[in-house]
C-alpha atoms as a PDB file:
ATOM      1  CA  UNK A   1      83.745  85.355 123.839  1.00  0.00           C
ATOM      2  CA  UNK A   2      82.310  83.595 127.070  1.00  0.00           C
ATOM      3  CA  UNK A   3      85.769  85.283 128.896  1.00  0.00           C
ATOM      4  CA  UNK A   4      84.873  88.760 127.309  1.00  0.00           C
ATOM      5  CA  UNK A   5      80.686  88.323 128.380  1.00  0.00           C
ATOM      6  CA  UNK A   6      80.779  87.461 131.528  1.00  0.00           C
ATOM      7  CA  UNK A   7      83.758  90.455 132.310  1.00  0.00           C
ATOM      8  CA  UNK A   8      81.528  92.825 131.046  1.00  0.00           C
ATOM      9  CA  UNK A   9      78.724  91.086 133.195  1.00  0.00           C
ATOM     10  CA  UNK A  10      80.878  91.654 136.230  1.00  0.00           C
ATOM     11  CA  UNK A  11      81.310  95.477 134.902  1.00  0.00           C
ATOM     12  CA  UNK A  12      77.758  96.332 135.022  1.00  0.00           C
ATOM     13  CA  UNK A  13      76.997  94.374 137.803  1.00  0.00           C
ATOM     14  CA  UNK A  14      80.038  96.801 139.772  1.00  0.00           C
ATOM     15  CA  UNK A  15      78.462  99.983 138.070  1.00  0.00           C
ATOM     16  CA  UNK A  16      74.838  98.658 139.246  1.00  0.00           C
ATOM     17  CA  UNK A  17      76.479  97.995 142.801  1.00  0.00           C
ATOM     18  CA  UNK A  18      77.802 101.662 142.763  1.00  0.00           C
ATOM     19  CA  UNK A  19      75.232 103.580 141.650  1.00  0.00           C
ATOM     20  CA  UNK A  20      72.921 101.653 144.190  1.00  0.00           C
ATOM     21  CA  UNK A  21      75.478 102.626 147.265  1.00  0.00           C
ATOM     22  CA  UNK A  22      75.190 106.249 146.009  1.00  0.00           C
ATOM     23  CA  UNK A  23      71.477 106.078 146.029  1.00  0.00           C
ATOM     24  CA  UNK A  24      71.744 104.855 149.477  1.00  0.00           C
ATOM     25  CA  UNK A  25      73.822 107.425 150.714  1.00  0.00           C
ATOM     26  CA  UNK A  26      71.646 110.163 148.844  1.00  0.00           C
ATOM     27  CA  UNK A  27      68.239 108.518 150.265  1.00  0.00           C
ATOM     28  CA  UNK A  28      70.363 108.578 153.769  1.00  0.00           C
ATOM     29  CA  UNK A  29      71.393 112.471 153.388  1.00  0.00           C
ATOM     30  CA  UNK A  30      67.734 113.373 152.151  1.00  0.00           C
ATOM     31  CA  UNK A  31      66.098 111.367 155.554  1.00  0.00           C
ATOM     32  CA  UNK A  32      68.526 113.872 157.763  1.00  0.00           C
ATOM     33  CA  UNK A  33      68.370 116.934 156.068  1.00  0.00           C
ATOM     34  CA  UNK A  34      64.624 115.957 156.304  1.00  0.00           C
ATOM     35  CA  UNK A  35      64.919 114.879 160.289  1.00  0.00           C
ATOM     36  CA  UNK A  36      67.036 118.599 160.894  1.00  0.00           C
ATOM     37  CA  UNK A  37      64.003 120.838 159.201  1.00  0.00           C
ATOM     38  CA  UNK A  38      61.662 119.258 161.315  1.00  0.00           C
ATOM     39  CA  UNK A  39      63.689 119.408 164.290  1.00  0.00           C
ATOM     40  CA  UNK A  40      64.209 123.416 163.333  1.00  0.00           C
ATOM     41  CA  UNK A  41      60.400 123.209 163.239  1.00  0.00           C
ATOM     42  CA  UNK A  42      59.353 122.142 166.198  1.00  0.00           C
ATOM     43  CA  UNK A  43      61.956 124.355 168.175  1.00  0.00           C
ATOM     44  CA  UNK A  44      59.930 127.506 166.399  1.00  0.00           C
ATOM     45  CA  UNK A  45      56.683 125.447 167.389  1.00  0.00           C
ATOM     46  CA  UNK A  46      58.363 125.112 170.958  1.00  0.00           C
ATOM     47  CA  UNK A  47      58.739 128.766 170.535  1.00  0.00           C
ATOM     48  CA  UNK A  48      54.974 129.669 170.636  1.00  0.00           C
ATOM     49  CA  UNK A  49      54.561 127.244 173.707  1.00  0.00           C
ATOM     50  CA  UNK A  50      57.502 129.458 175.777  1.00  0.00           C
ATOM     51  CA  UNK A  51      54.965 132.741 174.813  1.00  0.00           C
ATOM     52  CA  UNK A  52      52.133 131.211 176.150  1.00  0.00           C
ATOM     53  CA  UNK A  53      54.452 130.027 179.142  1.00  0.00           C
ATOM     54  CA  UNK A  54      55.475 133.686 179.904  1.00  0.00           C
ATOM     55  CA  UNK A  55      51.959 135.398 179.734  1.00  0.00           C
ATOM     56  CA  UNK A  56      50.611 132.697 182.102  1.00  0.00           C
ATOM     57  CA  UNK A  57      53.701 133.606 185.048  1.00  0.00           C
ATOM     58  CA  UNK A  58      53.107 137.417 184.408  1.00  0.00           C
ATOM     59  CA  UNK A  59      49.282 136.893 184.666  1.00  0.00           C
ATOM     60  CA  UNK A  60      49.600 134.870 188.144  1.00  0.00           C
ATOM     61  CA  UNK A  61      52.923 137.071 189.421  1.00  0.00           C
ATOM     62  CA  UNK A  62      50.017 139.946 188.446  1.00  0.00           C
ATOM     63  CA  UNK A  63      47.316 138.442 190.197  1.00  0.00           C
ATOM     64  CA  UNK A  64      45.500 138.220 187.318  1.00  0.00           C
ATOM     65  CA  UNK A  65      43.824 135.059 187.980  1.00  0.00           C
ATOM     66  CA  UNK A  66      42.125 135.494 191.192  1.00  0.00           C
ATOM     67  CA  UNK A  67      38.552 136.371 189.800  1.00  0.00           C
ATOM     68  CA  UNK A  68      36.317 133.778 188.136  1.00  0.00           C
ATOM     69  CA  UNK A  69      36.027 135.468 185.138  1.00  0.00           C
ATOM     70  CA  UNK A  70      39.599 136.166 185.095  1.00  0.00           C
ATOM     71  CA  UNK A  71      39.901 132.298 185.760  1.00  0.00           C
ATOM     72  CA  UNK A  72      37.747 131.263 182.572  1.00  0.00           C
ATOM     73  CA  UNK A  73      39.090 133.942 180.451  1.00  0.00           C
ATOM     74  CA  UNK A  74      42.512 132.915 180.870  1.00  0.00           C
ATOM     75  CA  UNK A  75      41.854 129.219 180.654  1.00  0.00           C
ATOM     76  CA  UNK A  76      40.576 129.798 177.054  1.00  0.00           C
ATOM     77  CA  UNK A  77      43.461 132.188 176.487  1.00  0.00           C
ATOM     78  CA  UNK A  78      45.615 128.815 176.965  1.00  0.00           C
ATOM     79  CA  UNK A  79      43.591 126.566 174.872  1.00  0.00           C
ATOM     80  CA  UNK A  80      46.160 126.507 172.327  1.00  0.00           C
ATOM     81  CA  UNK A  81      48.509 125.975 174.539  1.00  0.00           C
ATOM     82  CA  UNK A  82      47.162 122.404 175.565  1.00  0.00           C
ATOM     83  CA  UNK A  83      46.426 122.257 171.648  1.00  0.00           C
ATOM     84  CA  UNK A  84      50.551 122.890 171.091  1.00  0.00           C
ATOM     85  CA  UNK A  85      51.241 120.452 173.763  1.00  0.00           C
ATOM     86  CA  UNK A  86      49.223 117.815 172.359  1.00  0.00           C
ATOM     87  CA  UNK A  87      50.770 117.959 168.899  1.00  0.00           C
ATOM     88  CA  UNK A  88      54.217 118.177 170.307  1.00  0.00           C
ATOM     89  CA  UNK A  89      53.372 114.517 172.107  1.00  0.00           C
ATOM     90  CA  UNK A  90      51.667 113.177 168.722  1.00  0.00           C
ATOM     91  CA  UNK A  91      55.433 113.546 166.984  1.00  0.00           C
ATOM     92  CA  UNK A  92      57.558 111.863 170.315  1.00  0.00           C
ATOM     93  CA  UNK A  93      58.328 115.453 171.482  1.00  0.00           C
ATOM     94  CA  UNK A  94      58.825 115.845 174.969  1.00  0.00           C
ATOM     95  CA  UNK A  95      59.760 117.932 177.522  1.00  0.00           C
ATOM     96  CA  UNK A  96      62.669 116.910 179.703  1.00  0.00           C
ATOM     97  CA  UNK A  97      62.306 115.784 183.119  1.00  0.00           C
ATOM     98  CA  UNK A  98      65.028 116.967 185.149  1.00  0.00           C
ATOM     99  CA  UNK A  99      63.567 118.724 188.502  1.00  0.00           C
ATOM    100  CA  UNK A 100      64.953 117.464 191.338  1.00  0.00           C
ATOM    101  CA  UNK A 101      67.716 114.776 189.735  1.00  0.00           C
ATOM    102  CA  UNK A 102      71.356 115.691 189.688  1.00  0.00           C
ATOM    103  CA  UNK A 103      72.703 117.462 186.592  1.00  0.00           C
ATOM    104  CA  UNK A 104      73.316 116.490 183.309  1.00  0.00           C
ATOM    105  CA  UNK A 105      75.149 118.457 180.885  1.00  0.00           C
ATOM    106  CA  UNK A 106      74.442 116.755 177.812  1.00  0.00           C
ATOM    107  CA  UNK A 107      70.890 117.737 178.139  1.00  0.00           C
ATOM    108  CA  UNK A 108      70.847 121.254 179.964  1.00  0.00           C
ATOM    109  CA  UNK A 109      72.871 124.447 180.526  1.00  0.00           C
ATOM    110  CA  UNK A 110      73.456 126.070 183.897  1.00  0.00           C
ATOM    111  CA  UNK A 111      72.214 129.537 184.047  1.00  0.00           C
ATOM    112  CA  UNK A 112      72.590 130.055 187.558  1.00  0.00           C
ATOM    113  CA  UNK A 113      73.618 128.279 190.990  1.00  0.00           C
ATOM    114  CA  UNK A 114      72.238 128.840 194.824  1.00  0.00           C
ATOM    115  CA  UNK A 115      73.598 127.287 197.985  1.00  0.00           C
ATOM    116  CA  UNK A 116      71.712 124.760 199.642  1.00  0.00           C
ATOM    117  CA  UNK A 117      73.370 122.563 202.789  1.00  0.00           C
ATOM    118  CA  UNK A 118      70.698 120.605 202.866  1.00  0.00           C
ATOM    119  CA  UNK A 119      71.066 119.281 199.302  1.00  0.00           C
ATOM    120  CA  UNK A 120      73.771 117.753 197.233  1.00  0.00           C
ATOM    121  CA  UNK A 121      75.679 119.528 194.376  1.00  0.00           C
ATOM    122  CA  UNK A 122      74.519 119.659 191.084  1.00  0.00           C
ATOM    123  CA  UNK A 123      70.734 118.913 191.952  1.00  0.00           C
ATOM    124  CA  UNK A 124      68.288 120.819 189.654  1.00  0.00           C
ATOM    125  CA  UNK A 125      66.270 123.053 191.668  1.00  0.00           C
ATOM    126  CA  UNK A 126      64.861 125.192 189.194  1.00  0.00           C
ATOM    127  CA  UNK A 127      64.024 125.140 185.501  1.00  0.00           C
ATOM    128  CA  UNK A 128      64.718 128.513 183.588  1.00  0.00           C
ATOM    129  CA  UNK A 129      63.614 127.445 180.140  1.00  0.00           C
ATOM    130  CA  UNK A 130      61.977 123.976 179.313  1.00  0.00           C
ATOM    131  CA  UNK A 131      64.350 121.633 177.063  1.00  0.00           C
ATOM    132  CA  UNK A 132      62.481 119.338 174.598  1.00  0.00           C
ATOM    133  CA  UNK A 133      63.508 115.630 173.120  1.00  0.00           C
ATOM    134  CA  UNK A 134      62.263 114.400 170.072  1.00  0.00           C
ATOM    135  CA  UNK A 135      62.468 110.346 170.140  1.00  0.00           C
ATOM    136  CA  UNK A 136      65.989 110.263 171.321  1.00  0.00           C
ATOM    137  CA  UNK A 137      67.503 113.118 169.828  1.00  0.00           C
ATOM    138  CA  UNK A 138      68.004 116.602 172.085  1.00  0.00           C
ATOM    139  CA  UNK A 139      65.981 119.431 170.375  1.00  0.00           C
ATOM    140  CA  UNK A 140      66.623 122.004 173.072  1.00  0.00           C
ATOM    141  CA  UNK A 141      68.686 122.424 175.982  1.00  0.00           C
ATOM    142  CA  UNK A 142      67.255 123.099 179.035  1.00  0.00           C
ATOM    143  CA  UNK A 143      68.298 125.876 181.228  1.00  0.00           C
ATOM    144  CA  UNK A 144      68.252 125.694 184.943  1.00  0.00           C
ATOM    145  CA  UNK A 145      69.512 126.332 188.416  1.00  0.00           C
ATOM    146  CA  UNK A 146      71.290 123.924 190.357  1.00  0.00           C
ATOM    147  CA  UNK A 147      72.833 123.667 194.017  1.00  0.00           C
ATOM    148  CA  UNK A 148      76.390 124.763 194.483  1.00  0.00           C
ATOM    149  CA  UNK A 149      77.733 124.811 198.013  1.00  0.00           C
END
């Protein structure tokens, strides 16, 4: 009887073992699935922050901003902007810093090349499109021009 107790002991303490490793895994899958939403959030958020991006170049390409009252009007127009911005740093977004340092690939996409003898190959002379990090993970890609001689 001691034999047969302390097998079926062993038994539930393997079934207690398993169904714990399963919960792990499941509590693992949830935090990622979790991690990816939030990730699919922000890049709409980041989104919103590209609009505001756009109307500001037009506005200045326009000559928009050269009155005061042009000035004031548009600096409450971007308000929110500076509002997006600051949320985005409250949750370890960030926007990647890659003007002027040589290319990497992992982290941006070329959208277009210009000659330059005075600078090196693959140096980022341009940003097209901002790319974001959140913590250590790549949320977007940025896209920008580098040197190609």
């Amino acid at each position: 009887m001691n034999e047969e107790y302390q097998k079926s002991i062993e038994e539930e303490i393997t079934l207690i073992k398993r169904e714990n490793l399963k919960l792990k895994n499941d509590m693992e899958e949830m935090i990622i699935t979790n991690e990816r939403k939030i990730d699919e959030m922000i890049s709409e958020f980041i989104k919103v922050i590209d609009s505001f991006d756009k109307s500001e170049t037009v506005v200045k390409e326009k000559g928009l901003d050269q009155e005061e009252t042009s000035q004031k009007a548009i600096k409450r127009m971007l308000q929110p902007k500076k509002v997006a911005a600051t949320i985005l740093d409250k949750y370890d977004v960030h926007k990647i810093d890659i003007l002027g340092k040589p290319i990497n690939e992992d982290i941006c996409t070329i959208v277009e090349t210009e000659p330059d003898l005075e600078q090196e190959d693959g140096i980022v002379i341009s940003i097209e499109k901002d790319g974001y990090t959140r913590g250590n993970r790549l949320i977007r890609r940025a896209e920008v021009v580098v040197i190609k001689n």
